[in-house]
C-alpha atoms as a PDB file:
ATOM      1  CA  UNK A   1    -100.842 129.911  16.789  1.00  0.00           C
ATOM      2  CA  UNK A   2     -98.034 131.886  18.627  1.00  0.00           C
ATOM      3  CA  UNK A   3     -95.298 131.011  19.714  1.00  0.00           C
ATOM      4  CA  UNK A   4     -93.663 132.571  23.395  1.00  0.00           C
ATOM      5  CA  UNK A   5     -90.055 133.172  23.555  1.00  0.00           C
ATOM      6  CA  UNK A   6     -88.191 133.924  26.702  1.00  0.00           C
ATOM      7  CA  UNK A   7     -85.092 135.531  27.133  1.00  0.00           C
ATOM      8  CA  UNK A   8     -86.147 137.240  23.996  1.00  0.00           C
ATOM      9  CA  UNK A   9     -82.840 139.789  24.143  1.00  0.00           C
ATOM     10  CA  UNK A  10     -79.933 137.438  24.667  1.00  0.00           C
ATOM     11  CA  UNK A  11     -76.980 136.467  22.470  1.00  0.00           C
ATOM     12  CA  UNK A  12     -79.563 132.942  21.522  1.00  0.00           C
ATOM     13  CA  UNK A  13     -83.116 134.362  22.117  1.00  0.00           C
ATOM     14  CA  UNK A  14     -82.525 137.245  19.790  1.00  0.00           C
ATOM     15  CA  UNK A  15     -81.529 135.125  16.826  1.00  0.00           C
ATOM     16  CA  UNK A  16     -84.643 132.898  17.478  1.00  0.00           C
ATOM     17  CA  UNK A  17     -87.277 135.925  17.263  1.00  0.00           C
ATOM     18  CA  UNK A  18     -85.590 137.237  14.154  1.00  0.00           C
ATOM     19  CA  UNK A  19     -85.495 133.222  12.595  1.00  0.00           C
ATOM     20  CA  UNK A  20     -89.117 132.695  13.714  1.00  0.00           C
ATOM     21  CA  UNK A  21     -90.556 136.261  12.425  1.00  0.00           C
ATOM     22  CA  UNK A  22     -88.605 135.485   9.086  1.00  0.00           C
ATOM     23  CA  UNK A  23     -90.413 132.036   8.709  1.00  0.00           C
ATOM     24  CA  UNK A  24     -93.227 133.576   9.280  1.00  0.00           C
ATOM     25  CA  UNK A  25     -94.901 132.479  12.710  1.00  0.00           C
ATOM     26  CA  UNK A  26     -96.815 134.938  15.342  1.00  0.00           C
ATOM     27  CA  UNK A  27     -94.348 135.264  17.713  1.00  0.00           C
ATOM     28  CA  UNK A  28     -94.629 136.855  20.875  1.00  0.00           C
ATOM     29  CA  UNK A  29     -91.716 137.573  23.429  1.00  0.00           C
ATOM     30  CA  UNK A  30     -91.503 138.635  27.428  1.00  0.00           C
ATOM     31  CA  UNK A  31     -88.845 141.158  28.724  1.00  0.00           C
ATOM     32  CA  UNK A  32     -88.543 143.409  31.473  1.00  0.00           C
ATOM     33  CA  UNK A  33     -87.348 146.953  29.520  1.00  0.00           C
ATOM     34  CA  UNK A  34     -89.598 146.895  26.389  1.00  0.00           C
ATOM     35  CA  UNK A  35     -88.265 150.012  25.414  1.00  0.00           C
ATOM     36  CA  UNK A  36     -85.354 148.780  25.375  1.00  0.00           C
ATOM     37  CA  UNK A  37     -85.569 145.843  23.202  1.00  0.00           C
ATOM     38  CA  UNK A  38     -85.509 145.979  19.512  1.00  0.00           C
ATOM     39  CA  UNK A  39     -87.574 143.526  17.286  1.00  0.00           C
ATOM     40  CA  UNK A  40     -88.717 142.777  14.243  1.00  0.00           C
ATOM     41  CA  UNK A  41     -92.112 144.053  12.746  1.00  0.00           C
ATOM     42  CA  UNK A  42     -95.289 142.146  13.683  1.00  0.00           C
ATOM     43  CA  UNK A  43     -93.382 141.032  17.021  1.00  0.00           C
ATOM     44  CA  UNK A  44     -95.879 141.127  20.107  1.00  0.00           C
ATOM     45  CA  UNK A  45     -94.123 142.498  23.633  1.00  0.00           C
ATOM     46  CA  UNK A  46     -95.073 141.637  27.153  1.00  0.00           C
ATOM     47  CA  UNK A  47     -93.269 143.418  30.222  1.00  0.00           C
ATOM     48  CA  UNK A  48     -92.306 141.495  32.636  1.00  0.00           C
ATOM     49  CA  UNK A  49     -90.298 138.398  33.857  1.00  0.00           C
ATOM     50  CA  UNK A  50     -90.121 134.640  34.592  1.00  0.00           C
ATOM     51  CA  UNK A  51     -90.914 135.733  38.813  1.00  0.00           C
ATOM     52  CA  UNK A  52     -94.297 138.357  37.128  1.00  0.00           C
ATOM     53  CA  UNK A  53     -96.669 135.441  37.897  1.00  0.00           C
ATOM     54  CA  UNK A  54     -99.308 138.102  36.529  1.00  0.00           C
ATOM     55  CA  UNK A  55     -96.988 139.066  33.392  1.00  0.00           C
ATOM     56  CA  UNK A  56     -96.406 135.223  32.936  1.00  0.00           C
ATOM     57  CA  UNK A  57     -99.924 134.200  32.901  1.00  0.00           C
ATOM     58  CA  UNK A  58    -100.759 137.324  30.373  1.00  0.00           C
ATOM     59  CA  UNK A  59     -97.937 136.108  28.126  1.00  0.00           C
ATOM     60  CA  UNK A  60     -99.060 132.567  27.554  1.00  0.00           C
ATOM     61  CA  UNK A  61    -102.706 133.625  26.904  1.00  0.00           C
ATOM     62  CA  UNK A  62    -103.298 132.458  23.125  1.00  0.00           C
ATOM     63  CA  UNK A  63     -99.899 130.646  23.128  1.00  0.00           C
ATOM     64  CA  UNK A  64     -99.722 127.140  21.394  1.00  0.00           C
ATOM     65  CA  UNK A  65     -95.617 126.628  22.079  1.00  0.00           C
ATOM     66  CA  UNK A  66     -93.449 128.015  24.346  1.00  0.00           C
ATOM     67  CA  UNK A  67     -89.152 128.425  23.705  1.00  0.00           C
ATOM     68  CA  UNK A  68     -87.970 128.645  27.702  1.00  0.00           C
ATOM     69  CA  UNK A  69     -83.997 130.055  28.047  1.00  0.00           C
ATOM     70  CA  UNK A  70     -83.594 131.404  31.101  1.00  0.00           C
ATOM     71  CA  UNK A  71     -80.151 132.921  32.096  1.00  0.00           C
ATOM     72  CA  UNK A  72     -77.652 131.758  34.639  1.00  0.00           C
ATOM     73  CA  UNK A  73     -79.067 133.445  37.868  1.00  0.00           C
ATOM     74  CA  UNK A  74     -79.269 132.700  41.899  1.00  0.00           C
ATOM     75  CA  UNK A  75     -82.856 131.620  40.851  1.00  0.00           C
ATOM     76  CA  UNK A  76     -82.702 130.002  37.478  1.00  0.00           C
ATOM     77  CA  UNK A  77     -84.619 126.740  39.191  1.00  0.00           C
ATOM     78  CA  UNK A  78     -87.473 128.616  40.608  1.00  0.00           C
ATOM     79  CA  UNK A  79     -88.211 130.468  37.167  1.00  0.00           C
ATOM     80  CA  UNK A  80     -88.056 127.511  35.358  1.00  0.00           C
ATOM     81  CA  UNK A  81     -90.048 125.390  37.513  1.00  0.00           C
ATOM     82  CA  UNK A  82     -92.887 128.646  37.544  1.00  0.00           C
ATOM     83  CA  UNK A  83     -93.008 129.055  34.147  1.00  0.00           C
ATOM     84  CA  UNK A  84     -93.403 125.261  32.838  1.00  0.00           C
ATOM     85  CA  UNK A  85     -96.006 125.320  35.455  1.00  0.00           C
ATOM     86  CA  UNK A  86     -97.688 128.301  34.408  1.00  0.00           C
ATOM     87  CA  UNK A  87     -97.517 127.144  30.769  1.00  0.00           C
ATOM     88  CA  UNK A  88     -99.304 123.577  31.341  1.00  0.00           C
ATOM     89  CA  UNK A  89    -101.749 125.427  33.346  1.00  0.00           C
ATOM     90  CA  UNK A  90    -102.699 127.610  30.350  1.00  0.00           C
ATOM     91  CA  UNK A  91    -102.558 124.626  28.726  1.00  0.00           C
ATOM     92  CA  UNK A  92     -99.244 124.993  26.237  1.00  0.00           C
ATOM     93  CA  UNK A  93     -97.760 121.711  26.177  1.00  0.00           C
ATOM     94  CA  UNK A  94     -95.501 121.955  23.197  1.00  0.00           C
ATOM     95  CA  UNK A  95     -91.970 123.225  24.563  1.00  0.00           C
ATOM     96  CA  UNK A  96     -88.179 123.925  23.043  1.00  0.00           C
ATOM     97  CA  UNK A  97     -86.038 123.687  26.061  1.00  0.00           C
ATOM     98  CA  UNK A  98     -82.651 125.221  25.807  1.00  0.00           C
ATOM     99  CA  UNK A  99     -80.331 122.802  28.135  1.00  0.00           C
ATOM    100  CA  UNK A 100     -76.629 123.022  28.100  1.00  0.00           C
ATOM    101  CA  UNK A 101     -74.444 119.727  26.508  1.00  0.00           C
ATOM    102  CA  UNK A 102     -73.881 117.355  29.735  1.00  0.00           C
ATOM    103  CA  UNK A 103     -76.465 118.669  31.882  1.00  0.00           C
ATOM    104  CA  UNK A 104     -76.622 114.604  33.277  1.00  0.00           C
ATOM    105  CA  UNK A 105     -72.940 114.575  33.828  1.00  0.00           C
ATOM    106  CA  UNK A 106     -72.166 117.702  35.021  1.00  0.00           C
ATOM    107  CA  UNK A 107     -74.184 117.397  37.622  1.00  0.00           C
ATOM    108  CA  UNK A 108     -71.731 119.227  40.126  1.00  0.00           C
ATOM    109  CA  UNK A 109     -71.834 122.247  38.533  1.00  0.00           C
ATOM    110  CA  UNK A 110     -75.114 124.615  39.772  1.00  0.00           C
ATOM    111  CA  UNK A 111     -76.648 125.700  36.397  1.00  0.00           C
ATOM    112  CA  UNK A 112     -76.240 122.146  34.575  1.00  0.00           C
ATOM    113  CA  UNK A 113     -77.806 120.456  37.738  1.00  0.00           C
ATOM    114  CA  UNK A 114     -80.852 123.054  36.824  1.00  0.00           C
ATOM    115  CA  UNK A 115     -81.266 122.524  33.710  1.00  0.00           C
ATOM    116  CA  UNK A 116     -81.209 118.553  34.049  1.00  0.00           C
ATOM    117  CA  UNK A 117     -84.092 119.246  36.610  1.00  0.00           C
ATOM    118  CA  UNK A 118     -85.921 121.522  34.017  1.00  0.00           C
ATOM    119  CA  UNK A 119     -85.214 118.078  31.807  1.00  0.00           C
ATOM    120  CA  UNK A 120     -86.975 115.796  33.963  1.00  0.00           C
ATOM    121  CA  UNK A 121     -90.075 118.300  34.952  1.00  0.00           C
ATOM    122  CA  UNK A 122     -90.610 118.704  30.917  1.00  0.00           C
ATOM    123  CA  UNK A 123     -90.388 114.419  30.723  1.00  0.00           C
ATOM    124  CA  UNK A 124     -92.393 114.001  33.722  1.00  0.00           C
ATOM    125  CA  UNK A 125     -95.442 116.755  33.359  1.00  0.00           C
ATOM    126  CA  UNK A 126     -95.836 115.116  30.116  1.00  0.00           C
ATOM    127  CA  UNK A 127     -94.711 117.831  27.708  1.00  0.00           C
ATOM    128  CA  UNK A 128     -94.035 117.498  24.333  1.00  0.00           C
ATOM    129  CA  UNK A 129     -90.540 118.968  24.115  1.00  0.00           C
ATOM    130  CA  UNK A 130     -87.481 119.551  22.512  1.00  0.00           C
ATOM    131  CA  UNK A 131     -84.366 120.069  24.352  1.00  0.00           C
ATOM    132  CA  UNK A 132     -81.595 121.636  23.405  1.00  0.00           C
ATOM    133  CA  UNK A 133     -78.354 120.828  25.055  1.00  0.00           C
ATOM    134  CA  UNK A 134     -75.495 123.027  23.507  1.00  0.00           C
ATOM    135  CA  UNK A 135     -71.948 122.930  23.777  1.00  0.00           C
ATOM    136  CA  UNK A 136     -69.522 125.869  24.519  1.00  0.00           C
ATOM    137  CA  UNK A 137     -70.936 129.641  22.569  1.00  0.00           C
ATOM    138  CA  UNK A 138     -68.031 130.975  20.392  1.00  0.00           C
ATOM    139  CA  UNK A 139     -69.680 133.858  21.270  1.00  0.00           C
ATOM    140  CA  UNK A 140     -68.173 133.886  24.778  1.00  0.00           C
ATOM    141  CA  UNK A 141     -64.882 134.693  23.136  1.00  0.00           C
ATOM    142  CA  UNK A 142     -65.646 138.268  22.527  1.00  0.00           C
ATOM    143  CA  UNK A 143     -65.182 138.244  26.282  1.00  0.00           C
ATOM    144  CA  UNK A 144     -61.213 137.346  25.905  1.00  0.00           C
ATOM    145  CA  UNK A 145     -60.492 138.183  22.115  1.00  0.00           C
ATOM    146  CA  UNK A 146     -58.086 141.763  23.785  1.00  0.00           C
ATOM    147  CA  UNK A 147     -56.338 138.919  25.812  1.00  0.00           C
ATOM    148  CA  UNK A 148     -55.213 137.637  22.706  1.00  0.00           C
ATOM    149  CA  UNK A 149     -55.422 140.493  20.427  1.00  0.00           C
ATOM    150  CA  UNK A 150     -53.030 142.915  23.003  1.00  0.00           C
ATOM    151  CA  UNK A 151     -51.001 139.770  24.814  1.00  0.00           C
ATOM    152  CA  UNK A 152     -50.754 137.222  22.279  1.00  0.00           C
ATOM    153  CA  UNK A 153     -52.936 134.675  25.280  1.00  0.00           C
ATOM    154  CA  UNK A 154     -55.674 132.651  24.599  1.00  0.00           C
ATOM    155  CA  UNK A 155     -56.483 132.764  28.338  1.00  0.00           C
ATOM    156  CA  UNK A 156     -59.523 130.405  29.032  1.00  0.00           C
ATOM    157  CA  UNK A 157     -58.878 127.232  30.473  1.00  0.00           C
ATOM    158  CA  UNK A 158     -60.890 124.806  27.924  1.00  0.00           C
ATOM    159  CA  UNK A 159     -58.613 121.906  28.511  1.00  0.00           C
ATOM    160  CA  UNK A 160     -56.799 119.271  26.351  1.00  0.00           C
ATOM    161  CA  UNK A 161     -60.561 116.825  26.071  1.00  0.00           C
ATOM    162  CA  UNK A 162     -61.557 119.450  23.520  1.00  0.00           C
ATOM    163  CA  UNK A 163     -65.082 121.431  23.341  1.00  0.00           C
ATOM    164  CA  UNK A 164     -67.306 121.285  20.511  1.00  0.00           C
ATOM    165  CA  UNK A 165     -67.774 125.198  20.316  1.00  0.00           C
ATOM    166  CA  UNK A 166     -71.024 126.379  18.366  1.00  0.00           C
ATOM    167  CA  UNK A 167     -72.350 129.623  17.305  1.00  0.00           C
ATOM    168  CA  UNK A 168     -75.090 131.001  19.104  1.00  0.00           C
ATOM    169  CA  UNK A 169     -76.942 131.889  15.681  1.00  0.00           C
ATOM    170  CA  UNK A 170     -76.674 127.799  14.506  1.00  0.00           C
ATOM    171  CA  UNK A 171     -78.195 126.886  18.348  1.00  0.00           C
ATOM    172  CA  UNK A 172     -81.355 129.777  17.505  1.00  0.00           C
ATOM    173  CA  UNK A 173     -81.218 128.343  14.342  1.00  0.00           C
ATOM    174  CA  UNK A 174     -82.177 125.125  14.982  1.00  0.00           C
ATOM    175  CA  UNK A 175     -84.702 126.091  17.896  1.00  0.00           C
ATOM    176  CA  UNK A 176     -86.448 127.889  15.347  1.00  0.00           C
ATOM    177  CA  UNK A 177     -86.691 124.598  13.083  1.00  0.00           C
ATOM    178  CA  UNK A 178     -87.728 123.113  16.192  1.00  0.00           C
ATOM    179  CA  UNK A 179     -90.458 125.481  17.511  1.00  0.00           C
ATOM    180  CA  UNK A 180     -92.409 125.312  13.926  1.00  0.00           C
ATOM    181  CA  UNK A 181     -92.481 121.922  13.363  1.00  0.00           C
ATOM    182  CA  UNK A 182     -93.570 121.181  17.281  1.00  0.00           C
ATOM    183  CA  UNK A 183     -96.258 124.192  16.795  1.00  0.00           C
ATOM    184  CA  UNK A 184     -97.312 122.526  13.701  1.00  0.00           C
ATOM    185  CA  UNK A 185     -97.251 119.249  14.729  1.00  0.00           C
ATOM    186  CA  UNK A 186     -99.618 117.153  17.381  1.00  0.00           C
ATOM    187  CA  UNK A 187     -99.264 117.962  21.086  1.00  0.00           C
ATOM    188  CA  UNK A 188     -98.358 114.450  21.500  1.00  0.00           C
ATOM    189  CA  UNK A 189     -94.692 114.362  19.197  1.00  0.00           C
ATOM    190  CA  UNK A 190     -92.175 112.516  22.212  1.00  0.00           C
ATOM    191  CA  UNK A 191     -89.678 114.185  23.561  1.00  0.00           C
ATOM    192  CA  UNK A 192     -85.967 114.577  21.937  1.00  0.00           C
ATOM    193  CA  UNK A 193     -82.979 115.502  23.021  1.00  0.00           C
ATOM    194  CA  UNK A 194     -80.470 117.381  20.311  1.00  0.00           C
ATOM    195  CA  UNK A 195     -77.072 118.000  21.221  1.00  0.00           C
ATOM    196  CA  UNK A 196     -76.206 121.511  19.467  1.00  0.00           C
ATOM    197  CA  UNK A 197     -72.567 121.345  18.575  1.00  0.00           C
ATOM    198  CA  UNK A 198     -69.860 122.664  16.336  1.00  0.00           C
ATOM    199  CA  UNK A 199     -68.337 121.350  13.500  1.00  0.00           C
ATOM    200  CA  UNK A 200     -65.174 120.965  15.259  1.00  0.00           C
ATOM    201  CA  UNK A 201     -63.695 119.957  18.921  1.00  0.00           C
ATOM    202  CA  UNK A 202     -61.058 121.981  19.907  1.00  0.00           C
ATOM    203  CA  UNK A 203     -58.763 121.717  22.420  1.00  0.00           C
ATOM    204  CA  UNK A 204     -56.762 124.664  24.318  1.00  0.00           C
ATOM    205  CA  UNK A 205     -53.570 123.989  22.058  1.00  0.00           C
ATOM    206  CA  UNK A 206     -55.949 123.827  19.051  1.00  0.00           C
ATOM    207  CA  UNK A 207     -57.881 127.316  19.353  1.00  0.00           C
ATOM    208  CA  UNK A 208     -54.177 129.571  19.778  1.00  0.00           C
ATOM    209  CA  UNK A 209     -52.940 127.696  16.889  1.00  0.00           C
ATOM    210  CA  UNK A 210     -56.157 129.032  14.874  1.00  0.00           C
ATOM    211  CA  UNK A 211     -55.435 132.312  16.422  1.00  0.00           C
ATOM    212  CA  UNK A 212     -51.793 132.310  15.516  1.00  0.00           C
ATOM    213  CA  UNK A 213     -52.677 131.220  11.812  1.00  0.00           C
ATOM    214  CA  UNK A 214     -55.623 134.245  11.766  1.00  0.00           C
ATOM    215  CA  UNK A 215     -52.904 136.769  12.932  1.00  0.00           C
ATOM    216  CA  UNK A 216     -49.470 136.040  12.016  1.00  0.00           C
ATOM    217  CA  UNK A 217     -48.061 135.937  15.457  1.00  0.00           C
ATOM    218  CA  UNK A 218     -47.436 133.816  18.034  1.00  0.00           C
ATOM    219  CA  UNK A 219     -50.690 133.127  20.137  1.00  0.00           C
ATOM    220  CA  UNK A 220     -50.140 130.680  23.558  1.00  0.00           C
ATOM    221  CA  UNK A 221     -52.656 128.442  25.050  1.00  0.00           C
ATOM    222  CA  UNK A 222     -52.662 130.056  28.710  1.00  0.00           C
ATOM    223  CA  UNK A 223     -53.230 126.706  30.424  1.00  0.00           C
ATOM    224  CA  UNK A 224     -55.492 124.344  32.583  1.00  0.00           C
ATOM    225  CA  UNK A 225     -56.130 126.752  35.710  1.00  0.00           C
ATOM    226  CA  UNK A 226     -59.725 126.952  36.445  1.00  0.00           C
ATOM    227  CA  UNK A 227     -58.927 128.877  39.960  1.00  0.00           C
ATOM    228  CA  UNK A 228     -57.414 131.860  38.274  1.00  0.00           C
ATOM    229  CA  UNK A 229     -60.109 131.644  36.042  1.00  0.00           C
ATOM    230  CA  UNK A 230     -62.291 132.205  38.855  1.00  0.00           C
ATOM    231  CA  UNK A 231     -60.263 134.859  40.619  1.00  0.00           C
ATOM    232  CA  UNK A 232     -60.162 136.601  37.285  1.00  0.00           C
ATOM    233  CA  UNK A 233     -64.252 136.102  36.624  1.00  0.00           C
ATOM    234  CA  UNK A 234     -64.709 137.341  40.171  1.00  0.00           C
ATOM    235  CA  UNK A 235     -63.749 140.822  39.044  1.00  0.00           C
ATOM    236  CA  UNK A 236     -66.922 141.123  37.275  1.00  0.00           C
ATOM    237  CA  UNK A 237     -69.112 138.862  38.403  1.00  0.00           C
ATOM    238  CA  UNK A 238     -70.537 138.268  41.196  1.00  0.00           C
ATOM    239  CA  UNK A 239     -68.697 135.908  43.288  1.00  0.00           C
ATOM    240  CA  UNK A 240     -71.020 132.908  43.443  1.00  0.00           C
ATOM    241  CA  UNK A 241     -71.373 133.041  39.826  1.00  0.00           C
ATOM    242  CA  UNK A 242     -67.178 133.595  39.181  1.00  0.00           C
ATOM    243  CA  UNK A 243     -67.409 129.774  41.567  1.00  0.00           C
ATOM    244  CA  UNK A 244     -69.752 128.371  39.169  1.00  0.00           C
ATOM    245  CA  UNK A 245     -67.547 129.240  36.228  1.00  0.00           C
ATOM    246  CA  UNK A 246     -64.522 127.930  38.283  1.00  0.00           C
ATOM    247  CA  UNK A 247     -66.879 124.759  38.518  1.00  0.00           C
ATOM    248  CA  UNK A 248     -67.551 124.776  35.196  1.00  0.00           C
ATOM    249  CA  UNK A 249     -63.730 125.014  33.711  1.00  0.00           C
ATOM    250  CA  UNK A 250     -62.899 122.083  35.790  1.00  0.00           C
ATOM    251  CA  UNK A 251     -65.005 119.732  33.848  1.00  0.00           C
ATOM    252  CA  UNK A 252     -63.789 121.365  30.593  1.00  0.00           C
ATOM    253  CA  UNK A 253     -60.589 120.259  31.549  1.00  0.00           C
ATOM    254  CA  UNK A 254     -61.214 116.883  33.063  1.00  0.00           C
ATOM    255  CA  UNK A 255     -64.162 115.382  30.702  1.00  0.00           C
ATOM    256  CA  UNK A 256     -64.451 118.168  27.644  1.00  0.00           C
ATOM    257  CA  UNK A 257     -67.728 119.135  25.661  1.00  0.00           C
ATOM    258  CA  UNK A 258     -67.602 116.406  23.060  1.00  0.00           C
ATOM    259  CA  UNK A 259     -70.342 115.429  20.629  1.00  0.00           C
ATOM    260  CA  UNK A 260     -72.003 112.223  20.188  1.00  0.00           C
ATOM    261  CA  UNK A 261     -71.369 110.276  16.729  1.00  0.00           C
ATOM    262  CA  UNK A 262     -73.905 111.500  14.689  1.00  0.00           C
ATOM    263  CA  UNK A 263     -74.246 114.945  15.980  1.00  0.00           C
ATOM    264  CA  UNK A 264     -72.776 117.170  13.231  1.00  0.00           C
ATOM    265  CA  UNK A 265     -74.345 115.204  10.336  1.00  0.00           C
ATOM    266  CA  UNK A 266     -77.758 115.538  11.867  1.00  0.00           C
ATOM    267  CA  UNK A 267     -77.261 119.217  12.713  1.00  0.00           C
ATOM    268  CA  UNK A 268     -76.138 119.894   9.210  1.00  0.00           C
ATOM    269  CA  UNK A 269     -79.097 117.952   7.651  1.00  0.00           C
ATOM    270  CA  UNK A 270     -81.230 119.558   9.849  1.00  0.00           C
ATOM    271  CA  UNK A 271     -79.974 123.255   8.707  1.00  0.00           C
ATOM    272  CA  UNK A 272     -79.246 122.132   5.363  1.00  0.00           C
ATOM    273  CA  UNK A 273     -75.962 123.903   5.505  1.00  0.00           C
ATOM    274  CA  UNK A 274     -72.514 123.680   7.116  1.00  0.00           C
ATOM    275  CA  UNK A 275     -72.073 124.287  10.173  1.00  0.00           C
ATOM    276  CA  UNK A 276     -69.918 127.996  11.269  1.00  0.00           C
ATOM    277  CA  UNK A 277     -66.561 127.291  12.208  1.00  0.00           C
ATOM    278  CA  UNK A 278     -64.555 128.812  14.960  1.00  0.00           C
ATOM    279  CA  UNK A 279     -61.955 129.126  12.737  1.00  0.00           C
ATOM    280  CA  UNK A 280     -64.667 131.252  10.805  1.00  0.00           C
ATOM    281  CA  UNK A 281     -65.062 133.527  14.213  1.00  0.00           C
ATOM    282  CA  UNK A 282     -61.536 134.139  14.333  1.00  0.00           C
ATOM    283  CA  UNK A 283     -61.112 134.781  10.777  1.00  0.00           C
ATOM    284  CA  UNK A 284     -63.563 138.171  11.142  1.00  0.00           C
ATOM    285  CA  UNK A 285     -61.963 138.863  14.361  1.00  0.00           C
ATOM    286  CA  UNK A 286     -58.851 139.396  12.886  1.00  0.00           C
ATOM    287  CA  UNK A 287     -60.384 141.193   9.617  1.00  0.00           C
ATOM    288  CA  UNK A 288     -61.709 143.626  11.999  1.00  0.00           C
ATOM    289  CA  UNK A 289     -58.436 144.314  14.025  1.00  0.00           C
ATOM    290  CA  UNK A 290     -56.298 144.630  10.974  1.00  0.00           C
END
């Protein structure tokens, strides 16, 4: 049976078609630029997007289990909402939700408050799901690593609670894991909830020190200030979205990203590996800028 994956050419989805297509399973994915998007062999492409109602329908035709990620956007609600409609109507119940850590706590902030209503649509409408909830990407420090690299700041405001930062290809990882065995398993498994985290919470203070050790040179935590993260964000992004991330840093700093007990030993059993480190991030950072 295949398997649908959304958001097929993002810094997660990417990772999960590769994972899935290496373990073997049909795997088809939807994107708006097929010419632009590079997959592997035996991949299946569908133009179009989560607002295509026509594109959407076409996509799930054949499809046993669906893996919905849908980007921070004006309309992230109204995609979701179409698409796990669309889905039950052509009758795919099994679903691998990707959620963000928090999404029940955060609830101020625009995209968690989404994706905790994508939570309770997939409990409700009787799926049989898997959601994801992950904690900060490492990846988004490619974003800031000439901050530190040319300044010697670490400059985004994560706090002193500490975040529990996780690599984007441990989060497709584990979807992968999850998408097979809920393809391969009854329509009726329950739902569960997985927090995806890192092997470590780090705090501000704690992420320049690992940059100072990586490069040999003084590295400063740039402090709690979520407002000049925004006016910074706001030069490109839109300005909405720069709000949101302003939104966002404020609960780094006032509640964290932390795990649950139990989180990193059941990630690691589930991968049957370690974890990556951020301290493993900023080690080939600096390789690469030597």
């Amino acid at each position: 049976m295949t398997i649908l994956v959304t958001g097929a050419t993002g810094r997660v989805g990417r990772h999960v078609v590769d994972q899935l297509a290496q373990r073997g399973a049909a795997v088809r994915v939807l994107t708006r630029d097929p010419a632009k998007a590079t997959f592997p062999a035996g991949v299946e492409v569908v133009k179009g997007d989560l607002l295509d109602l026509d594109a959407l329908r076409a996509a799930f035709d054949g499809v046993s289990t669906l893996f919905l990620l849908n980007a921070v956007t004006g309309d992230e609600f109204t995609q979701a909402l179409l698409t796990l409609n669309v889905a039950r109507e052509a009758g795919v119940k099994r679903v691998v939700y990707l959620s963000v850590i928090h999404a029940d706590r955060y609830v101020n902030v625009p995209h968690f408050a989404v994706k905790f209503g994508a939570e309770r649509m997939l409990q409700q409408m009787g799926f049989s799901a898997t959601i994801l909830r992950p904690a900060y990407f490492i990846d988004n420090e490619h974003m800031i690593k000439d901050a530190v690299l040319d300044h010697g700041v670490y400059p985004m405001p994560i706090g002193h609670k500490g975040l529990a930062m996780v690599d984007a290809r441990d989060i497709a990882e584990v979807a992968a894991i999850e998408l097979i065995r809920r393809s391969e398993g009854p329509d009726t498994l329950p739902i569960e909830t997985i927090n995806v985290v890192g092997p470590d919470t780090l705090t501000g203070a704690d992420v320049a020190a690992i940059w100072t050790d990586a490069l040999g040179r003084p590295v400063v935590y740039g402090g709690d200030d979520p407002a000049g993260f925004e006016q910074n964000a706001a030069g490109f992004m839109p300005p909405w979205m720069a709000y949101e991330m302003r939104l966002m840093a404020e609960r780094w700093v006032s509640d964290g990203m932390t795990p649950e007990p139990g989180d990193v030993p059941r990630l690691t059993q589930l991968l049957g590996r370690p974890l990556r480190s951020y301290r493993g991030f900023v080690a080939e950072v600096a390789r690469a800028a030597a």
